[in-house]
Protein backbone atom coordinates (compact mmCIF):
# COMPACT_ATOMS: atom_id res chain seq x y z
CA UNK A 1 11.62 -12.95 39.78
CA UNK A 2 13.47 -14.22 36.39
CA UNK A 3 14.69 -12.13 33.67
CA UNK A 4 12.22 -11.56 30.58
CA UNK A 5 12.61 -11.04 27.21
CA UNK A 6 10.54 -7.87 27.89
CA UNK A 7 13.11 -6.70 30.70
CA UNK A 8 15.94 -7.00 28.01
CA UNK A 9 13.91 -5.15 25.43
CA UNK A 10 13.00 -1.85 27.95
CA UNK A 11 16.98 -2.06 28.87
CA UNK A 12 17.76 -2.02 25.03
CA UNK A 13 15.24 0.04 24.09
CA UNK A 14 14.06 -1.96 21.42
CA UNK A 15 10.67 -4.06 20.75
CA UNK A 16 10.37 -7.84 22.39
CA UNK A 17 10.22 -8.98 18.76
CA UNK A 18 13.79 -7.65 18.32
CA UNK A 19 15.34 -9.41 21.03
CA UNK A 20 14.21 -12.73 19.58
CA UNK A 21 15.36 -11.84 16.43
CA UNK A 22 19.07 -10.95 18.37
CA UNK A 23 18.87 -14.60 19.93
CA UNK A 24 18.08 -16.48 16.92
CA UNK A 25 20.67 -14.08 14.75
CA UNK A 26 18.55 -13.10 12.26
CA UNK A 27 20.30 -10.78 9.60
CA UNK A 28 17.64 -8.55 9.38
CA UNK A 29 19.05 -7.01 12.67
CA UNK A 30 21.89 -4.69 12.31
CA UNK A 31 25.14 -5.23 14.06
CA UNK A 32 24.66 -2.22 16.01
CA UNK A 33 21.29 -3.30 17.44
CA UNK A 34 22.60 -7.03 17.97
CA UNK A 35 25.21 -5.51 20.09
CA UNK A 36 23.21 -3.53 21.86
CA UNK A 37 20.38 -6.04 22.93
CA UNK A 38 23.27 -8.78 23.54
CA UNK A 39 24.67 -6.22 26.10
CA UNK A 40 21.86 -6.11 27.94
CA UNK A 41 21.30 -9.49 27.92
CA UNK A 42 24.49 -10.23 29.50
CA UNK A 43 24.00 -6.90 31.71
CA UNK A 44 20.35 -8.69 33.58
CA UNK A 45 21.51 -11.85 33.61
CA UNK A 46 19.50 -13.77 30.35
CA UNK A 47 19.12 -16.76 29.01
CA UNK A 48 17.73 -17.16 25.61
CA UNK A 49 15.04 -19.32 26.21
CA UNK A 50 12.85 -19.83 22.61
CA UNK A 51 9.60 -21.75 24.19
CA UNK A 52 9.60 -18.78 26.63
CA UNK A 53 10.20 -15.89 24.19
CA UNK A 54 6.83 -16.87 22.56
CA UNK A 55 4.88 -17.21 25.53
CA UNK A 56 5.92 -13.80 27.04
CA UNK A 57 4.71 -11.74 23.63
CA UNK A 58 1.73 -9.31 23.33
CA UNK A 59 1.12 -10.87 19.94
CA UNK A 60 0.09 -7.30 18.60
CA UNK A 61 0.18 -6.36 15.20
CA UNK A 62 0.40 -2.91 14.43
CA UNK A 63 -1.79 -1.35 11.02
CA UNK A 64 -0.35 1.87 9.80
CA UNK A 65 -2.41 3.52 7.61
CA UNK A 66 -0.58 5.95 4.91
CA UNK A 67 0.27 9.86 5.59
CA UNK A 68 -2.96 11.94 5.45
CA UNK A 69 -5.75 14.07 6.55
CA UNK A 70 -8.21 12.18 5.37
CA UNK A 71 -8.11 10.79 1.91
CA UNK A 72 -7.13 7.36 3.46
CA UNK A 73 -10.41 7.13 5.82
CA UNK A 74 -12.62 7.61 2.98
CA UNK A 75 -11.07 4.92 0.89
CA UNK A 76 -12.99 1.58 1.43
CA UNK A 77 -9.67 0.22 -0.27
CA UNK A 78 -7.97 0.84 3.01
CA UNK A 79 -10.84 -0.53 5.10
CA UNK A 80 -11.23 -3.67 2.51
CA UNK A 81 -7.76 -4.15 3.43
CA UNK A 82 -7.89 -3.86 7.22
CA UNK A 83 -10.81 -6.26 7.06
CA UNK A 84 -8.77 -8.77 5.84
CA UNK A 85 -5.98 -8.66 8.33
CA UNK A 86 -8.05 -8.72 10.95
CA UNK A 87 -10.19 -11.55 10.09
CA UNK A 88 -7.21 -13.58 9.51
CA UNK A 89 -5.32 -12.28 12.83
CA UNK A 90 -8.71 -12.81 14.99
CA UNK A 91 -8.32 -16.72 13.73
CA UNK A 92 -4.63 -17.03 15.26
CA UNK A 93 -5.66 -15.46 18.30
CA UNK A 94 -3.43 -11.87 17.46
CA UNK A 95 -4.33 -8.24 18.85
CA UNK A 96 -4.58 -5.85 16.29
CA UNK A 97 -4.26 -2.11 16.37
CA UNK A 98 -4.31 1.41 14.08
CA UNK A 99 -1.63 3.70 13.80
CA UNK A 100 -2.25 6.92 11.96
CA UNK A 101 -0.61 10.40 11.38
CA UNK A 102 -1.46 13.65 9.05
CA UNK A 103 2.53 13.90 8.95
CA UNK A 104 5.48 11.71 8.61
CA UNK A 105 7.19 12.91 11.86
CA UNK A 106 3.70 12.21 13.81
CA UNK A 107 3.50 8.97 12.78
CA UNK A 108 7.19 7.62 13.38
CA UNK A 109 7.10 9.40 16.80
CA UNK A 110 3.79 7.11 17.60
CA UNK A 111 5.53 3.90 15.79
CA UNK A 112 8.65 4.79 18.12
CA UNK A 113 6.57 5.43 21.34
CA UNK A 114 4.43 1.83 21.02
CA UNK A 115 8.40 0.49 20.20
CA UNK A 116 9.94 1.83 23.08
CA UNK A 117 7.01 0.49 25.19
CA UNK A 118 7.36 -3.09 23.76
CA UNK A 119 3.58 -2.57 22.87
CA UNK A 120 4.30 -3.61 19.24
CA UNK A 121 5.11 -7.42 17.51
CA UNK A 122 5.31 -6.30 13.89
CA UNK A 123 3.64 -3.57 11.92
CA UNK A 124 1.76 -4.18 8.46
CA UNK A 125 1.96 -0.89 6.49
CA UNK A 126 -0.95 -0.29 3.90
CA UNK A 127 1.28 1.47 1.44
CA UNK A 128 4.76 1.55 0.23
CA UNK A 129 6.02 4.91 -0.91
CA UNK A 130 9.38 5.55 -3.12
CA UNK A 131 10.62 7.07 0.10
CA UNK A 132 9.70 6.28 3.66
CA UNK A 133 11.32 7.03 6.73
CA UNK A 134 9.27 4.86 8.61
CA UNK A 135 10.49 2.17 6.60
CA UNK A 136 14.34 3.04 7.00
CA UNK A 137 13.39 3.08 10.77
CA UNK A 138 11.88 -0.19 11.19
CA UNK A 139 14.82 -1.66 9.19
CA UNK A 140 17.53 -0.02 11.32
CA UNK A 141 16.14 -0.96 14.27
CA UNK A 142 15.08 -4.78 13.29
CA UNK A 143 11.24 -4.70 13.67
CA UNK A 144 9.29 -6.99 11.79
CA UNK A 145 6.95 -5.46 9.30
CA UNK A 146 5.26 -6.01 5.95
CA UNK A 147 4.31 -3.75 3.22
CA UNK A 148 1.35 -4.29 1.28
CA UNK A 149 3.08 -2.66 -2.25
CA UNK A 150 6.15 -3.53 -3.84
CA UNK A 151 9.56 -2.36 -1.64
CA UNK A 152 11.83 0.02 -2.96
CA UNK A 153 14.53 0.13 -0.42
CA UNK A 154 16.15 -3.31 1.13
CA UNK A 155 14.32 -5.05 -1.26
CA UNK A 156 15.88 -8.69 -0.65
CA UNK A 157 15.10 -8.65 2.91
CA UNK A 158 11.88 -6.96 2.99
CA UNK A 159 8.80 -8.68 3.32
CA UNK A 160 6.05 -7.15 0.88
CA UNK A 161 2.45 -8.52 -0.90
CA UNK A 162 1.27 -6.50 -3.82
CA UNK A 163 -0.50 -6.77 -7.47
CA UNK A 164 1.42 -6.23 -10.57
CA UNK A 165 0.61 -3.08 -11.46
CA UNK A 166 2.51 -2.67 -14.15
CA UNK A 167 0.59 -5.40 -15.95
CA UNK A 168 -2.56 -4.21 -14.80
CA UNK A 169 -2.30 -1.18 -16.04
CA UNK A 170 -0.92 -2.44 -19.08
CA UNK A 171 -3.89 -4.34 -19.90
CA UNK A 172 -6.61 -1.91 -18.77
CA UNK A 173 -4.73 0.92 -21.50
CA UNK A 174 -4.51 -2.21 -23.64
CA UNK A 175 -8.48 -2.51 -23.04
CA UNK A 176 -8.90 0.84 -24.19
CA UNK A 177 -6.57 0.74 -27.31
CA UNK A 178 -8.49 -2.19 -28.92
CA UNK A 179 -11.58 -0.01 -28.26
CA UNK A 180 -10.08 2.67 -30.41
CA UNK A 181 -8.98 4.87 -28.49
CA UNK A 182 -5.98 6.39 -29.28
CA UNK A 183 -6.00 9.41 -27.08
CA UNK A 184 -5.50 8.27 -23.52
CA UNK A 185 -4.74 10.26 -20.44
CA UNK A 186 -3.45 8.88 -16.94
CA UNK A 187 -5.10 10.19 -13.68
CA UNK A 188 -3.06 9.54 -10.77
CA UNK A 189 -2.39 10.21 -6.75
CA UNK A 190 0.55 11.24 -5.29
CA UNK A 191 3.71 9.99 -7.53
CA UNK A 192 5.60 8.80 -4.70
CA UNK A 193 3.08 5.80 -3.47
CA UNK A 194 4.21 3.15 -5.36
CA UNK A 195 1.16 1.73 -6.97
CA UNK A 196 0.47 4.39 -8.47
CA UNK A 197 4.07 5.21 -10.37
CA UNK A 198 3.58 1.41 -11.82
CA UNK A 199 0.24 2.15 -12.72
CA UNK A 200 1.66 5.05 -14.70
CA UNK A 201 4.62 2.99 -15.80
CA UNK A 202 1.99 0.00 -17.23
CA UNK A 203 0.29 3.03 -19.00
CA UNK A 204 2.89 4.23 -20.87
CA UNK A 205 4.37 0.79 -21.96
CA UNK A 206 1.12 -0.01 -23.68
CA UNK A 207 1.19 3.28 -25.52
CA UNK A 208 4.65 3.19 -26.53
CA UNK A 209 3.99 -0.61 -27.62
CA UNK A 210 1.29 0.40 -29.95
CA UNK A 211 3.99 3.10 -31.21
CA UNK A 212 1.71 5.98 -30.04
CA UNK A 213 3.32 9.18 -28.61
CA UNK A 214 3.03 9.58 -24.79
CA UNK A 215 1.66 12.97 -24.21
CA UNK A 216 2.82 14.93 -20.90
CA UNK A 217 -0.27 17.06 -21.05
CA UNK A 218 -2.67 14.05 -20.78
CA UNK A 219 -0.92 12.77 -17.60
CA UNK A 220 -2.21 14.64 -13.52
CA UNK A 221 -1.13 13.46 -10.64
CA UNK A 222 -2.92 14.58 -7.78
CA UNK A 223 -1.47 14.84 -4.02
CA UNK A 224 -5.17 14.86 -2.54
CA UNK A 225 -8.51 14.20 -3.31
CA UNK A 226 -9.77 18.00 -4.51
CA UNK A 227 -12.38 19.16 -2.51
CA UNK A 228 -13.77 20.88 -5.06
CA UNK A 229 -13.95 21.50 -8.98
CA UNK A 230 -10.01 20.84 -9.71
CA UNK A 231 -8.88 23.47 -12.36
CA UNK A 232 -6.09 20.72 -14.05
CA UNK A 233 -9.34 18.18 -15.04
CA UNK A 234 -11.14 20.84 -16.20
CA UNK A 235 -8.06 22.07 -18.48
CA UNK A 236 -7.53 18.79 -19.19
CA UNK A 237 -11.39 17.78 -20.57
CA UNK A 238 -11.91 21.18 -22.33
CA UNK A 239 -9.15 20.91 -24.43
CA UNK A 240 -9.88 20.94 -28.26
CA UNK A 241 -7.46 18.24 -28.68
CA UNK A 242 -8.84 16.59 -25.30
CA UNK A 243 -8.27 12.76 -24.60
CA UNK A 244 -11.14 10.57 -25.30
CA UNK A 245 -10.21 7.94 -22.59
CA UNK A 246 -8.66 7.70 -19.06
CA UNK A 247 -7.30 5.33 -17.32
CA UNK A 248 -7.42 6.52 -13.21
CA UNK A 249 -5.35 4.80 -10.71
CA UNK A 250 -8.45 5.08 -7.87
CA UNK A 251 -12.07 4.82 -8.20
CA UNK A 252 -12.50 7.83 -5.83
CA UNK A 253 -10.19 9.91 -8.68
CA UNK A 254 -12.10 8.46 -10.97
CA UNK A 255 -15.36 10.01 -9.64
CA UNK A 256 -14.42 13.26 -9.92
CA UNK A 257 -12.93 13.16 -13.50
CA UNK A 258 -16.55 11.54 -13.96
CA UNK A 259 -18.29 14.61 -12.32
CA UNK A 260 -15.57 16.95 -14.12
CA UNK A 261 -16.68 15.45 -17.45
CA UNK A 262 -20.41 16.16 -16.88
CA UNK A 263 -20.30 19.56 -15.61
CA UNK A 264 -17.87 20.64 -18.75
CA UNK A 265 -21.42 18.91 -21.02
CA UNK A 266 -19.69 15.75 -21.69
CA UNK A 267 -21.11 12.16 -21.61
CA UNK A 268 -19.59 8.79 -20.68
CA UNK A 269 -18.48 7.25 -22.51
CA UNK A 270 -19.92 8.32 -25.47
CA UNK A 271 -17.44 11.30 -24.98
CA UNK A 272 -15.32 9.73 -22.17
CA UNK A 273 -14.42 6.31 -21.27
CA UNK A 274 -13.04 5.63 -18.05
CA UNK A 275 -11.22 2.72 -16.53
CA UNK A 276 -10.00 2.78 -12.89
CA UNK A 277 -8.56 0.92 -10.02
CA UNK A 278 -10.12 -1.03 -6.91
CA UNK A 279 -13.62 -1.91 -7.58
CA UNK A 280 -14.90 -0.99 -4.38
CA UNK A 281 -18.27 0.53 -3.74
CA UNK A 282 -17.83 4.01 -5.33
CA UNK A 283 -17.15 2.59 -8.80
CA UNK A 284 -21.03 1.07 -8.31
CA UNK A 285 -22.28 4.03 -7.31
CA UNK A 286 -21.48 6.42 -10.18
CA UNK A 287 -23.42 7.15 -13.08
CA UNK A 288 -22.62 5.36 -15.35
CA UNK A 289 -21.18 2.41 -13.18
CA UNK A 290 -17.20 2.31 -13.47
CA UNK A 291 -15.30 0.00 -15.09
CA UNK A 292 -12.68 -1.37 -12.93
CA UNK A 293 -9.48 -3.42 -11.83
CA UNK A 294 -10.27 -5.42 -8.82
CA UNK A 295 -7.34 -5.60 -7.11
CA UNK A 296 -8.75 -8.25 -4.06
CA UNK A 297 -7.59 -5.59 -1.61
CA UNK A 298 -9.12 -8.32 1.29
CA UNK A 299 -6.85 -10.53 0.10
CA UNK A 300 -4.03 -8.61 0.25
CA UNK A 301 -4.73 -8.35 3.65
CA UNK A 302 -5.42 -11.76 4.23
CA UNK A 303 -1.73 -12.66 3.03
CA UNK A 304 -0.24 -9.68 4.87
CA UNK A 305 -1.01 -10.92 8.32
CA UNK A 306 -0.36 -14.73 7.16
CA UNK A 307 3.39 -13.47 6.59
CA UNK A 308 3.76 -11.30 9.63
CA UNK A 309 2.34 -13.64 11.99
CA UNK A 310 4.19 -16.51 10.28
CA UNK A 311 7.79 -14.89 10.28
CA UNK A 312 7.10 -13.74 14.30
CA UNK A 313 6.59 -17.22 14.80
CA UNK A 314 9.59 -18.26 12.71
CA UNK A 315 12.52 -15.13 12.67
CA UNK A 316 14.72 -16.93 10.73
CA UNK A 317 12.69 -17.09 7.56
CA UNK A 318 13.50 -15.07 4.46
CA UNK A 319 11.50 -12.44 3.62
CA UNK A 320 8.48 -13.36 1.08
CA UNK A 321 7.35 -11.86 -1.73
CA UNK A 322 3.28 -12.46 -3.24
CA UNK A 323 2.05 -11.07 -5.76
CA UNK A 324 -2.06 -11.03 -5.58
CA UNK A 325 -3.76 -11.79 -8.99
CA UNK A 326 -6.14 -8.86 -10.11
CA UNK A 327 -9.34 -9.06 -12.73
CA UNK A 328 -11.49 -6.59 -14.43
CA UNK A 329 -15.10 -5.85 -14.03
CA UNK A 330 -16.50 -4.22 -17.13
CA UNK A 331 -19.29 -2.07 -16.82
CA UNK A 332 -20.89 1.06 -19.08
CA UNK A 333 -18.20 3.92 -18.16
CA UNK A 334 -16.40 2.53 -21.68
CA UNK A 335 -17.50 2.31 -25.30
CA UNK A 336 -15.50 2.27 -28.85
CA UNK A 337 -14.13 5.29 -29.63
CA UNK A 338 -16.24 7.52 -32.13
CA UNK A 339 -13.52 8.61 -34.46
């Protein structure tokens, strides 16, 4: 029986994916690695055969959602997303499966498992955090992957599709401002996903653009959705010298500063305006109806598994970067600012 590319990978203990990469020597794979799959090429007996490498792979892209209990299942962001790469990898005939941890160490000891077992093509992540270690171990080891957010480590030879969020957010405070509101807070997740520092970062260079003071005390990030009444909002919206505007980097955050708001006796917007991120189905449902970035989250998707698929098929191309335009949907959650 002839030598596969899948017999060299279980030798080398790498993915299938990373093997082709070694024959076609791709830079993204490390020296290290190179040597070690070209050893046990040499070891079995292989010949690089490029019509045959395609052939023989599973064609399975792995989706890795980001670290968490549960905040990212109850995000129709995430699902938006997911939608999108699988409607484009159903069209080019590509498996797709979900790969999910509540901890960093459960989820890179899955991603290495499906490696090890050559179960694995590429990975699209759904998320790009300021630090990663699944990121640092998919580079080391020369696995194809993309992140939907912008990269903050081996930027040049990272593949990544994300909005600018920085200008978003920008405009959205800018949205705000020419309302008349000068008071503006920031409601945030967890500083270290990515989207969410730039969202921040587009907040504050509107404010310091208009020459207005950025305020420390107007500015929460949250790790977690709060499962209950969260004692920061409330500190935040009873405040005498409270802000009379928000700009929220999620529509789920945004619901609760809306329910926060109207517990404490206030009204939106006559008392609070509130822009957020995302669009999706829980800015309709509030009371009053959010307003909100749409980011296209199912086309981010969309493009995701066009690049993956696209650079398995072709390992010598450079990684791409796309940036996804984004719009605003106004709706009653703002209103000119009373003083």
């Amino acid at each position: 029986m002839p030598v596969t590319i899948k017999d060299v990978a279980k030798l080398a203990g790498v993915s299938a994916s990373t093997v082709s990469r070694t024959c076609s020597d791709h830079p993204s794979i490390s020296r290290q690695t190179k040597e070690k799959v070209r050893k046990a090429m040499q070891e079995l007996g292989y010949e690089p055969n490029n019509s045959n490498m395609t052939m023989q792979e599973t064609k399975t892209i792995g989706i890795v959602l980001p670290v968490s209990i549960s905040d990212a299942y109850e995000n129709s962001f995430y699902l938006e997303m997911m939608r999108g790469i699988t409607l484009f990898c159903n069209k080019k005939k590509y498996a797709t499966t979900l790969i999910t941890g509540a901890t960093n160490e459960e989820l890179l000891s899955t991603i290495k498992y499906m490696n090890k077992e050559n179960l694995l093509d590429g990975l699209i992540l759904l998320y790009s955090n300021e630090w990663d270690p699944i990121v640092d171990y998919l580079y080391q080891e020369g696995i194809i992957f993309v992140l939907i957010g912008t990269a903050r480590k081996f930027t040049n030879e990272t593949i990544y599709i994300d909005n600018d969020n920085i200008t978003a957010a920008r405009e959205a405070t800018n949205y705000l401002l020419e309302l008349g509101h000068k008071k503006i807070g920031y409601l945030g997740t967890d500083s270290n996903r990515v989207f969410s520092s730039d969202r921040k970062s587009g907040y504050m260079l509107a404010l310091a653009e208009k020459g207005i003071a950025i305020r420390p005390e107007y500015c929460i990030e949250m790790l977690s959705i709060p499962k209950g009444q969260s004692k920061m909002l409330q500190k935040l919206l009873s405040s005498d010298d409270r802000p009379t505007a928000v700009l929220v980097s999620d529509d789920i955050l945004a619901m609760v500063l809306e329910q926060t708001a109207v517990m404490l006796g206030l009204k939106i917007p006559e008392d609070l305006s509130i822009v957020s991120f995302n669009n999706s189905l829980f800015a309709r449902l509030t009371s009053p109806q959010l307003t909100s970035i749409d980011i296209n989250a199912q086309q981010l998707g969309i493009e995701a598994a066009s690049q993956i698929i696209n650079h398995i098929e072709n390992p010598a191309l450079l990684a791409t970067k796309i940036i996804v335009p984004h719009f605003m949907v106004e709706r009653e959650s703002c209103t000119a600012c009373k003083s």
